[in-house]
N, C-alpha and C. Protein backbone atom coordinates (compact mmCIF):
# COMPACT_ATOMS: atom_id res chain seq x y z
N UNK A 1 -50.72 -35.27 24.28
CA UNK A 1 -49.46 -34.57 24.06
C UNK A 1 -48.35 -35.32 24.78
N UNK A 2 -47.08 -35.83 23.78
CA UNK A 2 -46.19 -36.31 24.70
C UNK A 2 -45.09 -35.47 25.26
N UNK A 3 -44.72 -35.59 26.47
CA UNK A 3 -43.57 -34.99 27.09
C UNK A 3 -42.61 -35.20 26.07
N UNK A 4 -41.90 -33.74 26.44
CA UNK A 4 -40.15 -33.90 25.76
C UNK A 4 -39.70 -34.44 26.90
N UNK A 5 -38.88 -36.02 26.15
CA UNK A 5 -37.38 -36.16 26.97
C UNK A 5 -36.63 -35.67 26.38
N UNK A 6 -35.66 -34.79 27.68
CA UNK A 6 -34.45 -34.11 27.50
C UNK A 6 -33.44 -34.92 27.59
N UNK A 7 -32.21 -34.79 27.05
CA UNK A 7 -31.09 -36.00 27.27
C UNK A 7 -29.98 -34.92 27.62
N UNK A 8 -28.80 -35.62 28.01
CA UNK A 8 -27.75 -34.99 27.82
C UNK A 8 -26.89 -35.25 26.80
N UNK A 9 -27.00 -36.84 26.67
CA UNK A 9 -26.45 -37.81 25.95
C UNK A 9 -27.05 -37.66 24.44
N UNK A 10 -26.63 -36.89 23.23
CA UNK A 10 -27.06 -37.59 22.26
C UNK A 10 -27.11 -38.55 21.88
N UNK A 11 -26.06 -39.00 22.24
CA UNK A 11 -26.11 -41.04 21.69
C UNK A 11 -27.57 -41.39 22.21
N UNK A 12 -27.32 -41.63 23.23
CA UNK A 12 -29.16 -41.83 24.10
C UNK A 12 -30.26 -41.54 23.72
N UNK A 13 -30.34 -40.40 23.47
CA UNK A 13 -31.16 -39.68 22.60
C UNK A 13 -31.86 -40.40 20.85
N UNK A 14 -30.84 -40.59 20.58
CA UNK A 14 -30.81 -41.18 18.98
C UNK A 14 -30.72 -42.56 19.20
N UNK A 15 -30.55 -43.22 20.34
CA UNK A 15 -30.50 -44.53 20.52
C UNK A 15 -32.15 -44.95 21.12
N UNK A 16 -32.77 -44.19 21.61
CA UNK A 16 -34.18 -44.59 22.28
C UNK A 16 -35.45 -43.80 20.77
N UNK A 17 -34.58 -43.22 19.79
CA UNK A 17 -35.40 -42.61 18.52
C UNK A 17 -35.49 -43.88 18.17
N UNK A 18 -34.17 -44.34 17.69
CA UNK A 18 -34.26 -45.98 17.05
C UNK A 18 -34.99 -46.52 17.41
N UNK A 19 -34.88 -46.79 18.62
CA UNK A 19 -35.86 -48.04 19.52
C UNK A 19 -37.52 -47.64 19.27
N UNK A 20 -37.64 -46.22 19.20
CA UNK A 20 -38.91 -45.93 19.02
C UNK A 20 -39.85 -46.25 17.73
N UNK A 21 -39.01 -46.52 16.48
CA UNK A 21 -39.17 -46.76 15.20
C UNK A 21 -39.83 -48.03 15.05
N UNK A 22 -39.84 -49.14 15.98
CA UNK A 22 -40.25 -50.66 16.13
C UNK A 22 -41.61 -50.45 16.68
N UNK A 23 -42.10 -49.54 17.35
CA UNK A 23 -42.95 -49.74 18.10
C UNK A 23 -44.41 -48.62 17.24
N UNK A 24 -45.39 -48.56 17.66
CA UNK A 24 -46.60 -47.71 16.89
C UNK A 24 -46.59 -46.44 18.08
N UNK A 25 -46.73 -45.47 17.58
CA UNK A 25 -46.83 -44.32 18.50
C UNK A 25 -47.12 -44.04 19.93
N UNK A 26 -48.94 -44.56 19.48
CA UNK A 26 -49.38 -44.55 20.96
C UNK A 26 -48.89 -45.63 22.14
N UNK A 27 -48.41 -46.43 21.47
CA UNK A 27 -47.44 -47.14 22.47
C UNK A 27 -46.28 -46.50 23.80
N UNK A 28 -45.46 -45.71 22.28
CA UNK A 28 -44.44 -44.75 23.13
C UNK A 28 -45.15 -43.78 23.91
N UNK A 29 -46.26 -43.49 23.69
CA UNK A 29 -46.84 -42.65 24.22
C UNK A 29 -47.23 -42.59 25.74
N UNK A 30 -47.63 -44.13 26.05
CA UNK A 30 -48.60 -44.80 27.04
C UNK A 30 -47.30 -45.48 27.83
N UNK A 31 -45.97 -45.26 27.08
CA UNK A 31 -45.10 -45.64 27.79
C UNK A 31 -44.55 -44.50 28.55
N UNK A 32 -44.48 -43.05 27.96
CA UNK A 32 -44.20 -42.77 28.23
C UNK A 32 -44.40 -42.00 29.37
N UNK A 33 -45.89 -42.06 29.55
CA UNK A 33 -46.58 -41.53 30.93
C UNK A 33 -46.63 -42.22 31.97
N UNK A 34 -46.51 -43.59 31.58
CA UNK A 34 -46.17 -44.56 32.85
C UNK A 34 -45.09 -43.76 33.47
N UNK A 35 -44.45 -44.19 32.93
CA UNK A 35 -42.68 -43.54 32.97
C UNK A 35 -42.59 -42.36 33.66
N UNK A 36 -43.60 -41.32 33.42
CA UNK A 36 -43.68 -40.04 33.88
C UNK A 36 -44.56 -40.02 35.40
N UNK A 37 -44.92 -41.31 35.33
CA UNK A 37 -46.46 -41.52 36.62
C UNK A 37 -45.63 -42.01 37.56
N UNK A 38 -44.11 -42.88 37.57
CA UNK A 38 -43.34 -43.28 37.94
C UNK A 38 -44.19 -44.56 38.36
N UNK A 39 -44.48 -45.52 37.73
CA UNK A 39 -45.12 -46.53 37.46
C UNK A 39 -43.53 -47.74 37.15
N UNK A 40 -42.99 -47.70 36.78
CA UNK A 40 -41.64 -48.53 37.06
C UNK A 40 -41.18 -48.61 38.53
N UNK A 41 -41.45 -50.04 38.79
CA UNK A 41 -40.88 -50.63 39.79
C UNK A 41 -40.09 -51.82 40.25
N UNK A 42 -39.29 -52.39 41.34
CA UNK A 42 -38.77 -53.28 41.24
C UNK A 42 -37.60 -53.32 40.17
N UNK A 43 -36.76 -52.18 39.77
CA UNK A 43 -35.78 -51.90 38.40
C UNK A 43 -34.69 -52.72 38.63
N UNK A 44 -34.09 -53.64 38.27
CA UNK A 44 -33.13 -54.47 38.26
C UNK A 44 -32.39 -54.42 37.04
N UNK A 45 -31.31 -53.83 36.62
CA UNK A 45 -30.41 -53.79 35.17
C UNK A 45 -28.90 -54.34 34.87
N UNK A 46 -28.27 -55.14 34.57
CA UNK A 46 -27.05 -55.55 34.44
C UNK A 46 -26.61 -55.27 33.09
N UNK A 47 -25.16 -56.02 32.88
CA UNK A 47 -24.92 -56.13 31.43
C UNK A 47 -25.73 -56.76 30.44
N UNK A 48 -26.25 -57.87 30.70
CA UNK A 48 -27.07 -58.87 30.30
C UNK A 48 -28.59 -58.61 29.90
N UNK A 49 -29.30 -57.51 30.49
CA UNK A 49 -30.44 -56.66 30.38
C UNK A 49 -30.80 -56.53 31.39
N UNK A 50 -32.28 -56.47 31.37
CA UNK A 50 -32.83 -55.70 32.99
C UNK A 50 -34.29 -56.44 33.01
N UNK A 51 -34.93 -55.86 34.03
CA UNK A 51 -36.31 -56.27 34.72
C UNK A 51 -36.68 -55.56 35.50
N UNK A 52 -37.73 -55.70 35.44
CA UNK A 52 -38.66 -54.42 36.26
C UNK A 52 -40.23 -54.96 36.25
N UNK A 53 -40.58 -54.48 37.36
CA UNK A 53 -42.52 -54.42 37.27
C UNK A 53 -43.04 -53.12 36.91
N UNK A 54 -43.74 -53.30 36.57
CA UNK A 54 -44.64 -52.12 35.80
C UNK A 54 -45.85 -51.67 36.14
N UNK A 55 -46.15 -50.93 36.80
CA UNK A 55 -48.03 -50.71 37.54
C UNK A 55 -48.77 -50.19 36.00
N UNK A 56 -49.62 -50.54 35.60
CA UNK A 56 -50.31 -49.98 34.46
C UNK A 56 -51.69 -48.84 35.19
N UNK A 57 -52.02 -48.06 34.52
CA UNK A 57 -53.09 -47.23 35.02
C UNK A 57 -53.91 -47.71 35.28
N UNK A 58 -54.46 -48.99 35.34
CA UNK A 58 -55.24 -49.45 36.19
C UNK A 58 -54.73 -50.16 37.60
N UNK A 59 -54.21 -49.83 38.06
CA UNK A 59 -53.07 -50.60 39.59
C UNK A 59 -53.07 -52.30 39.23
N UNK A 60 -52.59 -52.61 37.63
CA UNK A 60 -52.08 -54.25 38.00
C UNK A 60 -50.54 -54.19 37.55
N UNK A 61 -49.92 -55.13 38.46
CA UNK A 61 -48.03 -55.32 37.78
C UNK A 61 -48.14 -56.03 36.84
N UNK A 62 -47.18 -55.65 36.00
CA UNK A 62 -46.65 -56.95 34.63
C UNK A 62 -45.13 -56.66 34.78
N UNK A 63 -44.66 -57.70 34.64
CA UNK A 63 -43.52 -58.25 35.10
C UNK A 63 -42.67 -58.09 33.58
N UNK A 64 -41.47 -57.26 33.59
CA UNK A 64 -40.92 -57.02 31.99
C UNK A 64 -39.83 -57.60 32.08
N UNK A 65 -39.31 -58.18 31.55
CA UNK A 65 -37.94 -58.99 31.04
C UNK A 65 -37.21 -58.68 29.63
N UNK A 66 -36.12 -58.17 29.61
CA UNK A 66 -35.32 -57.18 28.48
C UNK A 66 -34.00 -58.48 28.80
N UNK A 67 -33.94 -58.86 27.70
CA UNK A 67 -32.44 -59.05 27.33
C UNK A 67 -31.64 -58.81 26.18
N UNK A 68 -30.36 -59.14 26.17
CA UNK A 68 -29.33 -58.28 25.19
C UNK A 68 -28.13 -59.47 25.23
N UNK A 69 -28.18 -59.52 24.07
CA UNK A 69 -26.20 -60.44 24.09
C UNK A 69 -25.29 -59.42 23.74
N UNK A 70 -23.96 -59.44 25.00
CA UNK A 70 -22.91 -58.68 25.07
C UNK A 70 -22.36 -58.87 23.66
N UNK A 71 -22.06 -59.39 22.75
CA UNK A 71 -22.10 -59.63 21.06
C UNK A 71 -22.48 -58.42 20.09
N UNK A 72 -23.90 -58.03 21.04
CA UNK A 72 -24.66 -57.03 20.55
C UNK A 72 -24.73 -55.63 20.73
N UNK A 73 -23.66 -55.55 21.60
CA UNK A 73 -23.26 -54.07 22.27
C UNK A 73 -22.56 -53.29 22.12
N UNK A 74 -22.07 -51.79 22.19
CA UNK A 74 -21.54 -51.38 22.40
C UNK A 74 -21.04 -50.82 23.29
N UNK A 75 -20.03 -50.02 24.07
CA UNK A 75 -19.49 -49.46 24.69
C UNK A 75 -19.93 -48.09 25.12
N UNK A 76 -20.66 -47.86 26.05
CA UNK A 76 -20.79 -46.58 26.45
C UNK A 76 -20.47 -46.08 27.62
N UNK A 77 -19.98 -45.07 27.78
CA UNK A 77 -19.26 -44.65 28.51
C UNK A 77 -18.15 -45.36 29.06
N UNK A 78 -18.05 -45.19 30.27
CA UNK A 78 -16.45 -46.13 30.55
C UNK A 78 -17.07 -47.78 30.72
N UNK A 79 -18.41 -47.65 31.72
CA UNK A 79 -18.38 -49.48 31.88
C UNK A 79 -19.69 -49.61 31.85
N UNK A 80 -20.24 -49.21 30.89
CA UNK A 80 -22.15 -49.61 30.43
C UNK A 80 -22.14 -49.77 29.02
N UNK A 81 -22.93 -50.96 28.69
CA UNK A 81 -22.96 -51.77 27.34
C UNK A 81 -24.34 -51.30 27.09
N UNK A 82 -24.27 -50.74 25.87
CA UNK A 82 -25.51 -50.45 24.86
C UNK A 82 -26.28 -50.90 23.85
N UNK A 83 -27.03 -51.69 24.04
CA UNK A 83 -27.21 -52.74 23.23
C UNK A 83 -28.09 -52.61 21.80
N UNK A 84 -27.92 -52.98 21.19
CA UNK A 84 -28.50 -52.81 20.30
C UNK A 84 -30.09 -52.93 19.67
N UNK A 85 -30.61 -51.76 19.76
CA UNK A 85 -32.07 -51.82 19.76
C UNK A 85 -32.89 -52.59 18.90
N UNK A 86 -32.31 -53.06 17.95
CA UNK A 86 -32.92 -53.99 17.26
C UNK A 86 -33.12 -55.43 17.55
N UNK A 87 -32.31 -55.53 18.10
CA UNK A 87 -31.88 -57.04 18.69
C UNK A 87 -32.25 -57.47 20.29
N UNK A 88 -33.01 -56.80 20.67
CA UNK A 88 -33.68 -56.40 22.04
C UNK A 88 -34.47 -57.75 22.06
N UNK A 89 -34.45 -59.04 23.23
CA UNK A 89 -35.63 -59.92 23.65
C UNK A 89 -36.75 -59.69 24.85
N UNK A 90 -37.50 -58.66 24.20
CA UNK A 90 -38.71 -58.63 25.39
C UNK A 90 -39.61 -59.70 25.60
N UNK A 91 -39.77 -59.52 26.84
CA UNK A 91 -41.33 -59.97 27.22
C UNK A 91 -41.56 -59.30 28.04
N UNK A 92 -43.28 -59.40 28.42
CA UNK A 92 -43.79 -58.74 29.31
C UNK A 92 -44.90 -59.88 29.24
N UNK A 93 -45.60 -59.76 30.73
CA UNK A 93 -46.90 -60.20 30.88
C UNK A 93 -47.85 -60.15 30.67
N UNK A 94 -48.25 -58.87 30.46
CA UNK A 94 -49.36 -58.15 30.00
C UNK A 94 -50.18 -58.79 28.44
N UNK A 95 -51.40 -58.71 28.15
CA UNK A 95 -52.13 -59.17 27.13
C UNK A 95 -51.76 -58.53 25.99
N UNK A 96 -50.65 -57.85 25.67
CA UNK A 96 -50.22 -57.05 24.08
C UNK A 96 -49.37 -58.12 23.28
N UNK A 97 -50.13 -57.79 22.58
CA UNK A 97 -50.05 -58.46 21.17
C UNK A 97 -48.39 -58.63 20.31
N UNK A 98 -48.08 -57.08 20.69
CA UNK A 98 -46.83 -56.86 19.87
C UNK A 98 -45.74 -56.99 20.84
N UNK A 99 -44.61 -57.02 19.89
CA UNK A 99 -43.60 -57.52 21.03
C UNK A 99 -43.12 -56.01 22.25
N UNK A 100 -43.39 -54.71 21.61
CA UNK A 100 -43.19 -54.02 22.34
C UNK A 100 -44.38 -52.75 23.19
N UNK A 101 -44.65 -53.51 24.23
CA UNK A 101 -46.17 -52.57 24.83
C UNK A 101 -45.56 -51.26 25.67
N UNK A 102 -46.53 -51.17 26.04
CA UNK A 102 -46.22 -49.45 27.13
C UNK A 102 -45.57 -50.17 28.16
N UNK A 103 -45.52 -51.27 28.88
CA UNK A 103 -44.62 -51.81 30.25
C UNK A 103 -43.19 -51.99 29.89
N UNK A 104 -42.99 -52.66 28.56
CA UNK A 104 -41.39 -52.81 28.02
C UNK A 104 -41.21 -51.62 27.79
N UNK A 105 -41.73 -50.55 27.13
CA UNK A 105 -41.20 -49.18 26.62
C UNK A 105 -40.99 -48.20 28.03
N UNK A 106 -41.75 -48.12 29.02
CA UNK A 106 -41.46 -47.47 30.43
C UNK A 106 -40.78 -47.87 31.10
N UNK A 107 -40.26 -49.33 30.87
CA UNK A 107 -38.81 -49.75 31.32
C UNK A 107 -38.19 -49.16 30.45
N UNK A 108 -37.70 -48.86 29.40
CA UNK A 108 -36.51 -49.07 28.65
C UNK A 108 -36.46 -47.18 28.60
N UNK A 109 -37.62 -47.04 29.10
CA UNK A 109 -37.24 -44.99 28.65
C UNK A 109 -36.68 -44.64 30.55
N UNK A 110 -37.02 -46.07 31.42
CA UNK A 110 -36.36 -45.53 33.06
C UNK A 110 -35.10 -45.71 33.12
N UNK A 111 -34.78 -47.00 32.19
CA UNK A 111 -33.47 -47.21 32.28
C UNK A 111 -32.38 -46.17 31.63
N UNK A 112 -32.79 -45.79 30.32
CA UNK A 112 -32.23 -44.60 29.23
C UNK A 112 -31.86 -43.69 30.13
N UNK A 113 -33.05 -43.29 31.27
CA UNK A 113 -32.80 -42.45 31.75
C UNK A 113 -31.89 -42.05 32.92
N UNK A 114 -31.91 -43.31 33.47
CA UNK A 114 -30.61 -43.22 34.44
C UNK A 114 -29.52 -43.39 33.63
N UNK A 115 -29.14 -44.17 32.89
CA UNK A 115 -27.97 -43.99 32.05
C UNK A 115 -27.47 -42.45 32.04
N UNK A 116 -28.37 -41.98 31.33
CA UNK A 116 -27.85 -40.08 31.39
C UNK A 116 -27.80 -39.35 32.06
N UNK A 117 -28.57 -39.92 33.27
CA UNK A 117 -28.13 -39.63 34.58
C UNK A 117 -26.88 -39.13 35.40
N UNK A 118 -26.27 -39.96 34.69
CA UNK A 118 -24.96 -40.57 35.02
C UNK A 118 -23.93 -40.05 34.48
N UNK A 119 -23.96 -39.66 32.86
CA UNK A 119 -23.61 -39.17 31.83
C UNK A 119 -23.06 -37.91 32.23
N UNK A 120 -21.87 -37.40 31.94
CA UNK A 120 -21.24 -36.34 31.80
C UNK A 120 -20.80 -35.35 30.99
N UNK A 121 -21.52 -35.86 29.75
CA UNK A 121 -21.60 -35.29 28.43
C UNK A 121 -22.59 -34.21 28.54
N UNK A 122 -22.39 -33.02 28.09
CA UNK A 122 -23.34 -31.51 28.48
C UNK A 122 -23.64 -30.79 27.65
N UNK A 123 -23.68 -31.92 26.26
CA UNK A 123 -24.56 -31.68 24.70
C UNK A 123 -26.18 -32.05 24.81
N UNK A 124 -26.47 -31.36 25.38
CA UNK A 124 -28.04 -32.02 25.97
C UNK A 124 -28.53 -31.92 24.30
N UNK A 125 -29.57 -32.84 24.22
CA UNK A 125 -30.53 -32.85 22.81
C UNK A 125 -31.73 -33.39 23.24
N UNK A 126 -32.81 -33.01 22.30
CA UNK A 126 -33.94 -33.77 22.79
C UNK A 126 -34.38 -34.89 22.11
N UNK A 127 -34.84 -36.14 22.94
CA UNK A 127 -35.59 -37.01 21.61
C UNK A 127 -36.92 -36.50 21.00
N UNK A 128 -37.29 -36.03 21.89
CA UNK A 128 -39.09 -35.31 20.93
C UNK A 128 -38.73 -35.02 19.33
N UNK A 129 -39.00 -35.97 18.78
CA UNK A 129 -38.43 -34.98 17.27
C UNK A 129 -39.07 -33.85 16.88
N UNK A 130 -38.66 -33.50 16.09
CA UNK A 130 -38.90 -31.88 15.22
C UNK A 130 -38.71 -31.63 14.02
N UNK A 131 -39.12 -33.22 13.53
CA UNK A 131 -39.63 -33.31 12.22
C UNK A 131 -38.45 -33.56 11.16
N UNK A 132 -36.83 -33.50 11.69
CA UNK A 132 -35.88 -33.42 11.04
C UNK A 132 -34.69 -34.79 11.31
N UNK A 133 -35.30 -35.73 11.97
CA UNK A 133 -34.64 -37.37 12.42
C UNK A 133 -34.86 -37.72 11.38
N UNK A 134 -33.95 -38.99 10.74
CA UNK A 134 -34.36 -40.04 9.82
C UNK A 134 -35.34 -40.88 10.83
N UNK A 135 -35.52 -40.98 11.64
CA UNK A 135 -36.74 -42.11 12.29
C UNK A 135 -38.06 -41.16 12.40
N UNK A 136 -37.75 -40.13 12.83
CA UNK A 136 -39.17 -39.21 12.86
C UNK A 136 -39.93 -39.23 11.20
N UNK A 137 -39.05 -39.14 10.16
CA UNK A 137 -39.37 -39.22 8.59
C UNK A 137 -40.00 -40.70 8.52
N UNK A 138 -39.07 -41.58 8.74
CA UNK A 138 -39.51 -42.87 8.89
C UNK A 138 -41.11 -43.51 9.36
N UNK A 139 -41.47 -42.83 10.62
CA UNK A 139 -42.36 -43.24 11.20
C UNK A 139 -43.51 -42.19 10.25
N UNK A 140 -43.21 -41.33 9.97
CA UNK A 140 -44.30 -40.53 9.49
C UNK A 140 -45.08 -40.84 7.69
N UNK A 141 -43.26 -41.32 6.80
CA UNK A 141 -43.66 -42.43 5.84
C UNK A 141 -44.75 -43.60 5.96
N UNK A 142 -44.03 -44.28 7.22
CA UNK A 142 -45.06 -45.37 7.49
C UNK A 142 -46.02 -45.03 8.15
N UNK A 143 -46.66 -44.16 8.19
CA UNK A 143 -48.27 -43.37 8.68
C UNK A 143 -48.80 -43.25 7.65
N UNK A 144 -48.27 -42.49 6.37
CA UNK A 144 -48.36 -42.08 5.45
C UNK A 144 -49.14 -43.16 4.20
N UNK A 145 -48.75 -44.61 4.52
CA UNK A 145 -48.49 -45.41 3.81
C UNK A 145 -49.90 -46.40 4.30
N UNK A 146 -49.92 -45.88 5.52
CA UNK A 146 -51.31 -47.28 6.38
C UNK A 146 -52.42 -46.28 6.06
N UNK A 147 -52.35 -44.95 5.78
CA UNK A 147 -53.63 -44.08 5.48
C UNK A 147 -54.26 -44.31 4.54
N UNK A 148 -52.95 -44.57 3.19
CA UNK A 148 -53.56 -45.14 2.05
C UNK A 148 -53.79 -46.01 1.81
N UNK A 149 -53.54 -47.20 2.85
CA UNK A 149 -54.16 -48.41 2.24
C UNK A 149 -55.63 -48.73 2.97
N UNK A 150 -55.77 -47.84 3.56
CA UNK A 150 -57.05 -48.22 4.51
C UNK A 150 -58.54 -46.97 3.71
N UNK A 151 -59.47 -48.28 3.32
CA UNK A 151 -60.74 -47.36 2.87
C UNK A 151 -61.56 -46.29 4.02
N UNK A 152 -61.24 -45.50 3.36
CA UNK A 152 -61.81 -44.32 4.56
C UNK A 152 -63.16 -45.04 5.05
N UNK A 153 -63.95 -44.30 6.51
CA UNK A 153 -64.71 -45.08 7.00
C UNK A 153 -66.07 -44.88 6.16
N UNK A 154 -66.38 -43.37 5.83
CA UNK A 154 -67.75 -42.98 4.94
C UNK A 154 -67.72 -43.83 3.65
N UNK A 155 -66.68 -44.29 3.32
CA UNK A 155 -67.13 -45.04 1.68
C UNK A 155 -67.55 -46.80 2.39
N UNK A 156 -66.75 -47.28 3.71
CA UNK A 156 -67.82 -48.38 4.14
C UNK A 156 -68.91 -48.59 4.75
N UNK A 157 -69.30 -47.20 5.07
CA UNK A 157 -70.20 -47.21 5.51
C UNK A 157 -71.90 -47.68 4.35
N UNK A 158 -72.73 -48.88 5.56
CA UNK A 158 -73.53 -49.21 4.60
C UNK A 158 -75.03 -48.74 4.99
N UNK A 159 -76.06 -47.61 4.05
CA UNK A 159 -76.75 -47.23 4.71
C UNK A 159 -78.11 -47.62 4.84
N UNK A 160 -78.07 -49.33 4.96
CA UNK A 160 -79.17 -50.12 4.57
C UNK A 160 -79.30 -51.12 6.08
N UNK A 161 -77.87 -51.05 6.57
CA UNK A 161 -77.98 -51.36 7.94
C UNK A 161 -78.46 -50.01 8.99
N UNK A 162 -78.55 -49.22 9.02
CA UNK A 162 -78.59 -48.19 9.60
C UNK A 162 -80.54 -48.04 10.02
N UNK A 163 -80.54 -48.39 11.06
CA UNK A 163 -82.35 -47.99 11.52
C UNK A 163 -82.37 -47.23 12.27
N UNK A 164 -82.60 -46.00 11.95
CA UNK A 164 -83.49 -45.08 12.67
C UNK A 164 -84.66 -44.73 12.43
N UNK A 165 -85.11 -43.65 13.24
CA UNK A 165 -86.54 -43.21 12.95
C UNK A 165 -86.81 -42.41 11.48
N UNK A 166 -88.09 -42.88 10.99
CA UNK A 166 -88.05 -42.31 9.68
C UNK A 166 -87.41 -41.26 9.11
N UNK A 167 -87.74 -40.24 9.68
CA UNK A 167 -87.39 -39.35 8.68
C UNK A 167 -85.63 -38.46 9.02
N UNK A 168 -85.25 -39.35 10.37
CA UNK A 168 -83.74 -39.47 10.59
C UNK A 168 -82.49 -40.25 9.65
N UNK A 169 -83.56 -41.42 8.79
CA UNK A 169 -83.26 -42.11 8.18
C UNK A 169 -83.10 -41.30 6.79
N UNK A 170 -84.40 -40.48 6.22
CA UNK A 170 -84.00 -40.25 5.41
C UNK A 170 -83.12 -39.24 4.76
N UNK A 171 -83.42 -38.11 6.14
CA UNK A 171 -81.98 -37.13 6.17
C UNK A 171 -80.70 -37.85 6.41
N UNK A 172 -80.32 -39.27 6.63
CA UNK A 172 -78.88 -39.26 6.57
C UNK A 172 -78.79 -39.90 5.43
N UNK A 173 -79.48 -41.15 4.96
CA UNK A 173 -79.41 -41.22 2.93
C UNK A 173 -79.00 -40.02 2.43
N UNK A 174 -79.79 -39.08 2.71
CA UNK A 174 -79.32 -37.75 2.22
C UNK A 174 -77.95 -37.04 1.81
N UNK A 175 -77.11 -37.23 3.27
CA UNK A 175 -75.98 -36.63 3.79
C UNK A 175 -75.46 -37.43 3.32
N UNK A 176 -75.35 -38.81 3.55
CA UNK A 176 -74.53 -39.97 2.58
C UNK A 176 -74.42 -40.17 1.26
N UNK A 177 -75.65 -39.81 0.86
CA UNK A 177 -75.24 -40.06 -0.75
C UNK A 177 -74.89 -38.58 -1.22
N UNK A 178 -74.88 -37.32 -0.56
CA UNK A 178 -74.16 -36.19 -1.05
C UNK A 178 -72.53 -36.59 -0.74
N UNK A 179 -72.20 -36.88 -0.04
CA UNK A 179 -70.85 -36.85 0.91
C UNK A 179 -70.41 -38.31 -0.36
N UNK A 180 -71.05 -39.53 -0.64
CA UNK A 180 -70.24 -40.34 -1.90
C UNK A 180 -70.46 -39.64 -2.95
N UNK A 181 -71.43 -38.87 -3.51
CA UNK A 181 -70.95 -38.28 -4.97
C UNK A 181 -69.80 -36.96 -5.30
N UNK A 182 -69.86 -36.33 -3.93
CA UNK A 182 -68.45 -35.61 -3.87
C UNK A 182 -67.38 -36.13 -4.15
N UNK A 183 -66.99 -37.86 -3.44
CA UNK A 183 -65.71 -38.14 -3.54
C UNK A 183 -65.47 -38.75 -4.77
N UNK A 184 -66.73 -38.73 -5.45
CA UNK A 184 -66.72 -39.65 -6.99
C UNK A 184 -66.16 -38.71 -7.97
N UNK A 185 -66.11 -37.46 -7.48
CA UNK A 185 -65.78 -36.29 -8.70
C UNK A 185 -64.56 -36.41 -8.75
């Protein structure tokens, strides 16, 4: 279950939805408990982007590096530049694959969060969606879309590799070939 972040800032709010749209769920997810474990450390942020270490649930640091070209920003509030989430250059240390893991995302939801911190705006909103964001639709399309292209696991399943003890064996032939002629109907 993920925590609601509360904002004050809608912009913020709808600006870390965006950001969330790049990344696969459980990502935000695993970011977001860091985040909540207070696992961000070493936070360093300018105009230019930020840096931070990151303790992962197993006690090792990875070292995150966020940058942003002022080009790419906007104006928020009186003197903090908002950069544009698409155009974000991470790295991190850590062995993930994609450009955005749980250490870049628990930076970028500590930083969000002091931002609104700060914020004087007292339209609080939440990012947790509620099913009614164009990015919450978005992400749920593209769920929607990897379900169907992926062969469920019972139709690959092959039951010629499968050794068990006899007659374990032949009660699950059983269960298997009832369970494929159902989906053949």
């Amino acid at each position: 279950m993920v925590r609601r972040l509360t904002f004050r800032s809608a912009k913020l709010a709808n600006w870390l939805s965006h950001f969330v749209t790049n990344m696969k769920k459980n990502t935000f997810e695993r970011g977001i408990g860091l985040f909540d474990k207070h696992r961000v450390w070493d936070y360093h942020a300018s105009e230019n982007g930020l840096n931070a270490s990151v303790e992962d649930l197993h006690n090792s640091f990875f070292q995150v590096h966020i940058r942003w070209r002022k080009e790419d920003c906007e104006i928020y509030g009186t003197d903090q530049l908002l950069p544009n989430p698409d155009k974000l250059d991470c790295f991190c240390d850590c062995p993930s694959d994609g450009p955005y893991c749980e250490h870049v995302t628990a930076s970028i939801i500590y930083w969000i969060m002091r931002l609104d911190d700060r914020n004087e705006d007292v339209n609080a909103e939440s990012a947790a969606d509620q099913g009614d964001s164009p990015a919450y639709q978005n992400l749920m399309t593209r769920f929607a879309g990897l379900v169907r292209s992926e062969t469920p696991s019972y139709q690959r399943f092959d039951v010629n590799k499968l050794r068990l003890l006899p007659d374990v064996q032949t009660t699950a032939e059983q269960i298997v070939k009832s369970v494929m002629t159902r989906d053949d109907q």
